[in-house]
N, C-alpha and C. Protein backbone atom coordinates (compact mmCIF):
# COMPACT_ATOMS: atom_id res chain seq x y z
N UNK A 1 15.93 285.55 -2.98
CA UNK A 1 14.69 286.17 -3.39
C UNK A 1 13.63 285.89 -2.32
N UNK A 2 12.46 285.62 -2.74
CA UNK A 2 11.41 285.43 -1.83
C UNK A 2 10.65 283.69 -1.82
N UNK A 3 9.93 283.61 -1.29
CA UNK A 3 9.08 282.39 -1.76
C UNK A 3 7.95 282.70 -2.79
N UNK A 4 8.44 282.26 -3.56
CA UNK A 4 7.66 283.07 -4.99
C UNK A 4 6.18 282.39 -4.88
N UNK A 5 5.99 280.83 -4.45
CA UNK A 5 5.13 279.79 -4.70
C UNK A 5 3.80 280.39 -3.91
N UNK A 6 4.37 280.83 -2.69
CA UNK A 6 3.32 281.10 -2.23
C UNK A 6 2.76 282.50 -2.55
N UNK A 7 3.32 283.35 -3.50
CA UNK A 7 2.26 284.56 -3.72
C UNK A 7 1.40 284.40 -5.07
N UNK A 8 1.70 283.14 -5.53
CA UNK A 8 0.78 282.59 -6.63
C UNK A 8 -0.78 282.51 -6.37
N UNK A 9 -1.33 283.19 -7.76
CA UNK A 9 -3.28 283.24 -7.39
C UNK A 9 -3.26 281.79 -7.76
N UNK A 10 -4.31 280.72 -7.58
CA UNK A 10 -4.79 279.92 -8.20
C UNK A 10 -5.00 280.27 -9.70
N UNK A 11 -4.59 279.25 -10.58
CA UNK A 11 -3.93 279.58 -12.36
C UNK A 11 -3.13 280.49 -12.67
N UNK A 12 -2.50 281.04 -11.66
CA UNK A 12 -1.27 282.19 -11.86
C UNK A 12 0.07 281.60 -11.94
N UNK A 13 0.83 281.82 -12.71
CA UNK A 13 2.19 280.80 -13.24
C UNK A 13 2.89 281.60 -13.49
N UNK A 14 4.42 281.73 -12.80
CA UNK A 14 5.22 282.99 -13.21
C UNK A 14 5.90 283.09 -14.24
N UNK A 15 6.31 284.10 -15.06
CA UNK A 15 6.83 284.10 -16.39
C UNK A 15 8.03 284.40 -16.28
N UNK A 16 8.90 285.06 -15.14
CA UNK A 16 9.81 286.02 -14.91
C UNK A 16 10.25 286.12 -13.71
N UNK A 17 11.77 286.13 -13.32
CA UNK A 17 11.73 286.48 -12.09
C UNK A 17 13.11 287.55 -12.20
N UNK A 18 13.39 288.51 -11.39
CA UNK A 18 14.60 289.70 -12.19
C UNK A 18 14.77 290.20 -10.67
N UNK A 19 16.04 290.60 -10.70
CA UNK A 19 16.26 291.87 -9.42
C UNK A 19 16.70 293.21 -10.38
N UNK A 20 15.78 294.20 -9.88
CA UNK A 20 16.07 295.73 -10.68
C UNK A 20 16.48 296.33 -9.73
N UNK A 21 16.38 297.81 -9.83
CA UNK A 21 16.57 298.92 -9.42
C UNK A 21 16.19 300.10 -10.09
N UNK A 22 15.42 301.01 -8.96
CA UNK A 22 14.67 302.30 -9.71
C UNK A 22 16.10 302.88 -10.03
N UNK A 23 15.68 303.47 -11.26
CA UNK A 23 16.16 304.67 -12.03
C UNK A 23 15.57 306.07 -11.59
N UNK A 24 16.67 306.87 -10.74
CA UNK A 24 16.10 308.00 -10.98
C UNK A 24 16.76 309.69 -11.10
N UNK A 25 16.29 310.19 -11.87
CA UNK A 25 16.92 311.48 -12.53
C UNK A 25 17.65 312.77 -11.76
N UNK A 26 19.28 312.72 -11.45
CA UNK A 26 19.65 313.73 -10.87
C UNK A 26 19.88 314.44 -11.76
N UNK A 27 20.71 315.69 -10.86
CA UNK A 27 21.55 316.86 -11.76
C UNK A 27 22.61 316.32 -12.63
N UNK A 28 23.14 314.76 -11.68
CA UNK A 28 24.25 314.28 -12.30
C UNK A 28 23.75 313.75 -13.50
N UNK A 29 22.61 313.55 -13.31
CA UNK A 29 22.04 312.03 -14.55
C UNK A 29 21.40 311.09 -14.18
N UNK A 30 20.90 309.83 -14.87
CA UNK A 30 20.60 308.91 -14.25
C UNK A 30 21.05 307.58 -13.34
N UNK A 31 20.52 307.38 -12.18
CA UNK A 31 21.49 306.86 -11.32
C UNK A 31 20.19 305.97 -10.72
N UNK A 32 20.64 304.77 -10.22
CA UNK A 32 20.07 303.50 -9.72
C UNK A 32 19.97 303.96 -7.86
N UNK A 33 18.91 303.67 -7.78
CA UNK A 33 18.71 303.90 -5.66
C UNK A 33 18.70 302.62 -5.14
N UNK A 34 18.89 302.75 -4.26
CA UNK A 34 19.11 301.25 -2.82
C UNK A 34 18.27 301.41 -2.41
N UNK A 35 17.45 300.13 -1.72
CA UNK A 35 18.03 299.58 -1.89
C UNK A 35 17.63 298.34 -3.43
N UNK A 36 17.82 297.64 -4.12
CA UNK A 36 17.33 297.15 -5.40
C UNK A 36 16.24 296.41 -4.79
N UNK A 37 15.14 296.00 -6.02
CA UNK A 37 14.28 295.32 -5.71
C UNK A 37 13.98 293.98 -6.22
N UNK A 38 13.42 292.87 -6.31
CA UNK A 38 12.93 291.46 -6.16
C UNK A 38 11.55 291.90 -7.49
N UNK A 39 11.81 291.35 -8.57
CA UNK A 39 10.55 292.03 -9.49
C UNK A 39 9.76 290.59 -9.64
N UNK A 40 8.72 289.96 -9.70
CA UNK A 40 8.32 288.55 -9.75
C UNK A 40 7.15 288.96 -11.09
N UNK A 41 7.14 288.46 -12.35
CA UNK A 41 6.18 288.69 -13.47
C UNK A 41 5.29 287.31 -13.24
N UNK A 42 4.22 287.61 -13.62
CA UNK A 42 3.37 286.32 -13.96
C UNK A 42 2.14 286.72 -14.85
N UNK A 43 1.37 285.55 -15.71
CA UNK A 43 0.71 285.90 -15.79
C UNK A 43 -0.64 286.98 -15.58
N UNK A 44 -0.56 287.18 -14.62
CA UNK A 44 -1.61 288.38 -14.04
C UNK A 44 -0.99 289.71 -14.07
N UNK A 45 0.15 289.67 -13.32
CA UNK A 45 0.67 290.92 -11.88
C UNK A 45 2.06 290.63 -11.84
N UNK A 46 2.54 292.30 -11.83
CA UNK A 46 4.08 292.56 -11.29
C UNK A 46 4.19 292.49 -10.13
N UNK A 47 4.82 291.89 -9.30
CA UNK A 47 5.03 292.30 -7.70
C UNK A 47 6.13 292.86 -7.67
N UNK A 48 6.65 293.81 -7.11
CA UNK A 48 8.16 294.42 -6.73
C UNK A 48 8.04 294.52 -5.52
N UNK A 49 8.90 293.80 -4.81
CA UNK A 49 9.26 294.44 -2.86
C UNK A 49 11.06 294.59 -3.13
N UNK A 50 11.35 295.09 -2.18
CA UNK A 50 12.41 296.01 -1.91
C UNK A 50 13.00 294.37 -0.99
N UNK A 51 14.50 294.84 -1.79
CA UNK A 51 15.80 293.42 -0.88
C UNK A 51 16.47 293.82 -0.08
N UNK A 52 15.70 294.06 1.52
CA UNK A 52 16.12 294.30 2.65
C UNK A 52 15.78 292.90 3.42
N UNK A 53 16.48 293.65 4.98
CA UNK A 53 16.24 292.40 5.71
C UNK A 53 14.78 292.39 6.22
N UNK A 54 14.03 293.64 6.57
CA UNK A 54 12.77 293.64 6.75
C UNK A 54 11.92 293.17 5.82
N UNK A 55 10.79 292.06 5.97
CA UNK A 55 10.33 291.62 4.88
C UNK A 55 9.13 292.51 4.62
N UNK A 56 8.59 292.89 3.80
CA UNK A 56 7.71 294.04 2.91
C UNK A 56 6.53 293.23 2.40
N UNK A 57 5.08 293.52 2.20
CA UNK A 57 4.70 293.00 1.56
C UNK A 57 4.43 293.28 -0.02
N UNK A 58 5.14 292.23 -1.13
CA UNK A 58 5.22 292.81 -2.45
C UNK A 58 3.96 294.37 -3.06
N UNK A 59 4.56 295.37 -3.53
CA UNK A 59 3.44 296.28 -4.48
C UNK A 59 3.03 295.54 -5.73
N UNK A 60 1.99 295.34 -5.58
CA UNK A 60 0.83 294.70 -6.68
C UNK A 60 0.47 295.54 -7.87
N UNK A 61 0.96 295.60 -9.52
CA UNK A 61 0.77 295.87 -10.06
C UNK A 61 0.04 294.94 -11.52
N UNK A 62 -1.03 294.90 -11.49
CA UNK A 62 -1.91 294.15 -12.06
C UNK A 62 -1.59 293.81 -13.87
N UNK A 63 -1.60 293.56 -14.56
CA UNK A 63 -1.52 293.36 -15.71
C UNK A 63 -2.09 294.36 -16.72
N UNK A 64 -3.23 294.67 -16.17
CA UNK A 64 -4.43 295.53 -16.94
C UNK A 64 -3.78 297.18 -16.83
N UNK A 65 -3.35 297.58 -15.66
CA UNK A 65 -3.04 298.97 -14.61
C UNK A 65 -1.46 298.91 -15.57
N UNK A 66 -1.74 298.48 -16.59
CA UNK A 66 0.45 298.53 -17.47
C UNK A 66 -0.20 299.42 -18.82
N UNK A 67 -0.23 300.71 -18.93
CA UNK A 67 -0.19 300.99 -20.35
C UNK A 67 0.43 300.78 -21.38
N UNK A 68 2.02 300.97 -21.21
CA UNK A 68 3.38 300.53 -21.83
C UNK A 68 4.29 300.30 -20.91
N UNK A 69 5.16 299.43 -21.85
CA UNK A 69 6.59 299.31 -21.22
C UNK A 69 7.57 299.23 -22.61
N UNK A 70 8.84 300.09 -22.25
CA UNK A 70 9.50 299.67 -23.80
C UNK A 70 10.98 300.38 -22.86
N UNK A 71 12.07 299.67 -23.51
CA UNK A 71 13.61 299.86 -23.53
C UNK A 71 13.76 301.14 -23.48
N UNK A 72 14.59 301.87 -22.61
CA UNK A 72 15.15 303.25 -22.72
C UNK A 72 16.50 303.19 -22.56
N UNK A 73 17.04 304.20 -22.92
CA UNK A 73 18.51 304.55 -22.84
C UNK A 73 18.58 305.59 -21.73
N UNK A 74 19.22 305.42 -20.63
CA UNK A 74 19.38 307.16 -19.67
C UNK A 74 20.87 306.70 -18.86
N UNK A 75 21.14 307.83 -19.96
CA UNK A 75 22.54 307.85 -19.60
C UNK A 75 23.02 306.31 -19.63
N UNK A 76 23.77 306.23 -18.81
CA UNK A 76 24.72 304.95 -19.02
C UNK A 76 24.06 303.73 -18.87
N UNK A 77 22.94 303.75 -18.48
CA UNK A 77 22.03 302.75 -18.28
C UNK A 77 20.96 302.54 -19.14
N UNK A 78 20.94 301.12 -19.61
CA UNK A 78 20.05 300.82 -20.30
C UNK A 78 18.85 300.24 -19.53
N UNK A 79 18.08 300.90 -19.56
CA UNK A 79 16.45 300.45 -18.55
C UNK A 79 15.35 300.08 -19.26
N UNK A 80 14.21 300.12 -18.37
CA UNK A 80 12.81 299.83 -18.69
C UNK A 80 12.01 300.44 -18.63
N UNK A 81 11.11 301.09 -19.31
CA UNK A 81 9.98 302.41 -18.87
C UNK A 81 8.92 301.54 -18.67
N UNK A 82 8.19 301.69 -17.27
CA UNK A 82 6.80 300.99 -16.86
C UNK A 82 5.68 302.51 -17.20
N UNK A 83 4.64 302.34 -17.98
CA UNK A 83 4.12 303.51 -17.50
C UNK A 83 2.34 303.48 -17.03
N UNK A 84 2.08 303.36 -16.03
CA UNK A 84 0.98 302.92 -15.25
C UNK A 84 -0.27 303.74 -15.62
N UNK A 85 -1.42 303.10 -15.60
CA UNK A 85 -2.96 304.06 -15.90
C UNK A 85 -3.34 305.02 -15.10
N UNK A 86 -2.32 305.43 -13.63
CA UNK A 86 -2.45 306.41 -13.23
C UNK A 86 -1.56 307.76 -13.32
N UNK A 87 -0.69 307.39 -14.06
CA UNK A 87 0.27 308.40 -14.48
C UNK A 87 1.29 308.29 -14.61
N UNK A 88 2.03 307.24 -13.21
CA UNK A 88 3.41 307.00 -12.44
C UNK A 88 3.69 306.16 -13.47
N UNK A 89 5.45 306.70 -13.78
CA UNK A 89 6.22 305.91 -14.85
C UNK A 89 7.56 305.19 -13.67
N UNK A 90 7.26 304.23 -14.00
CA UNK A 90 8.64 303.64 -13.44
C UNK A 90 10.08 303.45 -14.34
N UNK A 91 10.83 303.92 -13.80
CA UNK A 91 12.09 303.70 -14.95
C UNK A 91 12.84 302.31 -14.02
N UNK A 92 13.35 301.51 -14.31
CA UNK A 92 14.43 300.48 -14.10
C UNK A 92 15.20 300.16 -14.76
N UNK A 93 16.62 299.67 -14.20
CA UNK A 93 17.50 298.48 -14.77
C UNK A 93 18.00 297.63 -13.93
N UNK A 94 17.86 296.24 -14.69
CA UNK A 94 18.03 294.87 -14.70
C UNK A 94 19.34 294.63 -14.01
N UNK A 95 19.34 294.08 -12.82
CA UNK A 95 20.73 293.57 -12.29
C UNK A 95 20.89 292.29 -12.68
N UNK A 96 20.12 291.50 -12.61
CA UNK A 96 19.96 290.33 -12.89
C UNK A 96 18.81 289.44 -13.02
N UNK A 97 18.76 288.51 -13.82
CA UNK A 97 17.22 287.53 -14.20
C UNK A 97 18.23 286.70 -14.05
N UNK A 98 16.44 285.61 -13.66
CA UNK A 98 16.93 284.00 -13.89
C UNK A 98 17.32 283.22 -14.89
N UNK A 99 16.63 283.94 -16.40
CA UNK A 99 16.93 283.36 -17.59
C UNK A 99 17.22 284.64 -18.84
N UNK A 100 17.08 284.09 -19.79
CA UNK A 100 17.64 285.12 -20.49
C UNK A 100 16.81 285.86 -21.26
N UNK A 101 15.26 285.40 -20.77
CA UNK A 101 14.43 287.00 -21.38
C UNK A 101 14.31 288.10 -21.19
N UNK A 102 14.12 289.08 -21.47
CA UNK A 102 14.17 290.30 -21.05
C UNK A 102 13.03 290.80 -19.93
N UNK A 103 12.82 291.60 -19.55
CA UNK A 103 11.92 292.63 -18.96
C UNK A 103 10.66 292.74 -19.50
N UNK A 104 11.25 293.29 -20.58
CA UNK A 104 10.05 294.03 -21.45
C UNK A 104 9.27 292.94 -21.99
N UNK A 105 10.68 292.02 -22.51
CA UNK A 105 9.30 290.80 -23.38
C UNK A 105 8.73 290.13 -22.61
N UNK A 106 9.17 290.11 -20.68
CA UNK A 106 8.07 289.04 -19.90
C UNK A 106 6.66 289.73 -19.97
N UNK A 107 7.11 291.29 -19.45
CA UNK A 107 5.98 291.90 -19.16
C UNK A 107 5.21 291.77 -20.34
N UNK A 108 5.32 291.98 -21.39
CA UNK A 108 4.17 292.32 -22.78
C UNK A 108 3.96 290.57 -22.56
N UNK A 109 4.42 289.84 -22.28
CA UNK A 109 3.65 288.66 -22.33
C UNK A 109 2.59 288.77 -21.06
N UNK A 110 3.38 289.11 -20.33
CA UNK A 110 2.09 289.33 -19.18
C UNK A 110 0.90 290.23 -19.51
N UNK A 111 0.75 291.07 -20.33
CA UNK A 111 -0.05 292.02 -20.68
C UNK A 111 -1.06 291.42 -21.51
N UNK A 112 -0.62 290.26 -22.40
CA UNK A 112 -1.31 289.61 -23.71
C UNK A 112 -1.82 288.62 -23.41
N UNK A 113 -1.27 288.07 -22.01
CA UNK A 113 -2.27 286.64 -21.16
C UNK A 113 -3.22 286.81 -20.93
N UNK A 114 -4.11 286.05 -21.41
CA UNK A 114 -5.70 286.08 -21.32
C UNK A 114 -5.91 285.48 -19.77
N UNK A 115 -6.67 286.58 -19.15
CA UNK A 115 -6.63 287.16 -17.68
C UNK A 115 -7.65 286.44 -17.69
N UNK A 116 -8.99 286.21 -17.82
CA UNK A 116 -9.69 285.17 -17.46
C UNK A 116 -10.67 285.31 -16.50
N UNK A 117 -11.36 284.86 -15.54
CA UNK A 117 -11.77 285.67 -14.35
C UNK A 117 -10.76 286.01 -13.63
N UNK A 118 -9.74 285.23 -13.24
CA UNK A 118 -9.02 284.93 -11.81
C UNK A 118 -8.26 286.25 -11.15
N UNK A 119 -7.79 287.53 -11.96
CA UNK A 119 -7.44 288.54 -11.22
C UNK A 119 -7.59 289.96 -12.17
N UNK A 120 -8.72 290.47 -11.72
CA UNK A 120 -9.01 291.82 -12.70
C UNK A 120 -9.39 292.50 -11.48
N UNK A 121 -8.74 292.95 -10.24
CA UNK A 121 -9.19 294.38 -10.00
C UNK A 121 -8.31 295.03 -9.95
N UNK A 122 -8.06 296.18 -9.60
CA UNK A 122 -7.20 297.44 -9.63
C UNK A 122 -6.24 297.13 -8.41
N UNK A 123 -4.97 297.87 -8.84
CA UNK A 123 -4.24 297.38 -7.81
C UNK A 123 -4.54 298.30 -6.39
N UNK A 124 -4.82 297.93 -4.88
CA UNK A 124 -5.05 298.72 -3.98
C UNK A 124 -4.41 300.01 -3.95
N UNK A 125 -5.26 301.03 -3.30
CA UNK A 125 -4.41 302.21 -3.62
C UNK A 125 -3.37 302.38 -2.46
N UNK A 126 -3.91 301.39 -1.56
CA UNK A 126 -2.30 301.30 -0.53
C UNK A 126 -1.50 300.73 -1.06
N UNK A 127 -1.26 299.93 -1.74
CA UNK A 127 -0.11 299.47 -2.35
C UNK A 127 0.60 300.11 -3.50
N UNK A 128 -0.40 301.16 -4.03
CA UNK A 128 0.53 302.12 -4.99
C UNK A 128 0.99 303.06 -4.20
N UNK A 129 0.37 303.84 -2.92
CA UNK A 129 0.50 304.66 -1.93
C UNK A 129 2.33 304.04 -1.31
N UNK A 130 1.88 302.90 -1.09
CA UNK A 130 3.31 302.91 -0.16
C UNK A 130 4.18 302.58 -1.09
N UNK A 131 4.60 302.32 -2.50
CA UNK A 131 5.25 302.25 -3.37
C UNK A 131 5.72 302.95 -4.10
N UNK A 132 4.97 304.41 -4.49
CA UNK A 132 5.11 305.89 -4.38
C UNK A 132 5.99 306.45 -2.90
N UNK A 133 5.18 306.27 -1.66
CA UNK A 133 6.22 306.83 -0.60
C UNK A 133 7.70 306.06 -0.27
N UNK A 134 7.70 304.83 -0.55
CA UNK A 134 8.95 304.44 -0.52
C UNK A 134 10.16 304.50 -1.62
N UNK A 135 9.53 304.58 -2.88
CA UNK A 135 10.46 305.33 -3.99
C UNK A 135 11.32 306.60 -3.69
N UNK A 136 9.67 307.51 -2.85
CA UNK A 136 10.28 309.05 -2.55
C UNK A 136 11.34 309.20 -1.71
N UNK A 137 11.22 308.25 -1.00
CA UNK A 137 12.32 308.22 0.50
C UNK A 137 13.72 308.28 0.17
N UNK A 138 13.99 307.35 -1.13
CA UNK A 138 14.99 306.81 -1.68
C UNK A 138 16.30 307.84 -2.12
């Protein structure tokens, strides 16, 4: 994975750590793209960067910027629907976590953590920008 320690805010404590993979919708159905990604939950913020050898800097998705998330079925895969305050729905499934909570229940815990001052702004729009163009590439 990554060095998780150091992308910690001051009072930020991670809840979750998972490798996914986008879900996304062919003619065939639904099918997982390469390459998978590194998902890190914490109190605040989702980070997802991509598990290549080039290191990336994580896409910042804030706690607040999460409308829903809930279990889907597509096709043979059982995933995760992210669906963001700007429109973009992320679909995933779970290759593997460190422990045995789910997805959904880190994130809704991340959603219900009392945020506090320490991280309430919007996530940069370069970081949804290049997280959008690197999905598309896929």
């Amino acid at each position: 994975m990554w060095d998780e320690d150091t992308l910690l805010l001051p009072g930020e404590c991670k809840l979750g750590s998972y490798h996914v993979a986008i879900l996304r919708y062919t003619p065939s159905g639904w099918s997982p793209t390469t390459p998978p990604l590194n998902a890190l939950v914490t109190n605040y913020r989702l980070l997802l960067r991509p598990q290549t050898r080039r290191q990336y800097q994580p896409a910042v998705i804030p706690s607040h910027f999460i409308m829903q998330i809930g279990e889907v079925e597509m096709g043979y895969h059982k995933g995760v629907k992210i669906a963001l305050k700007n429109g973009m729905r992320l679909y995933l499934t779970i290759s593997y976590s460190e422990d045995d909570s789910h997805l959904t229940e880190t994130v809704t815990k991340m959603m219900t953590s009392p945020l506090g001052n320490a991280y309430i702004s919007d996530p940069a729009e370069e970081d949804l920008t290049r997280l959008i163009s690197f999905i598309s590439q896929l």
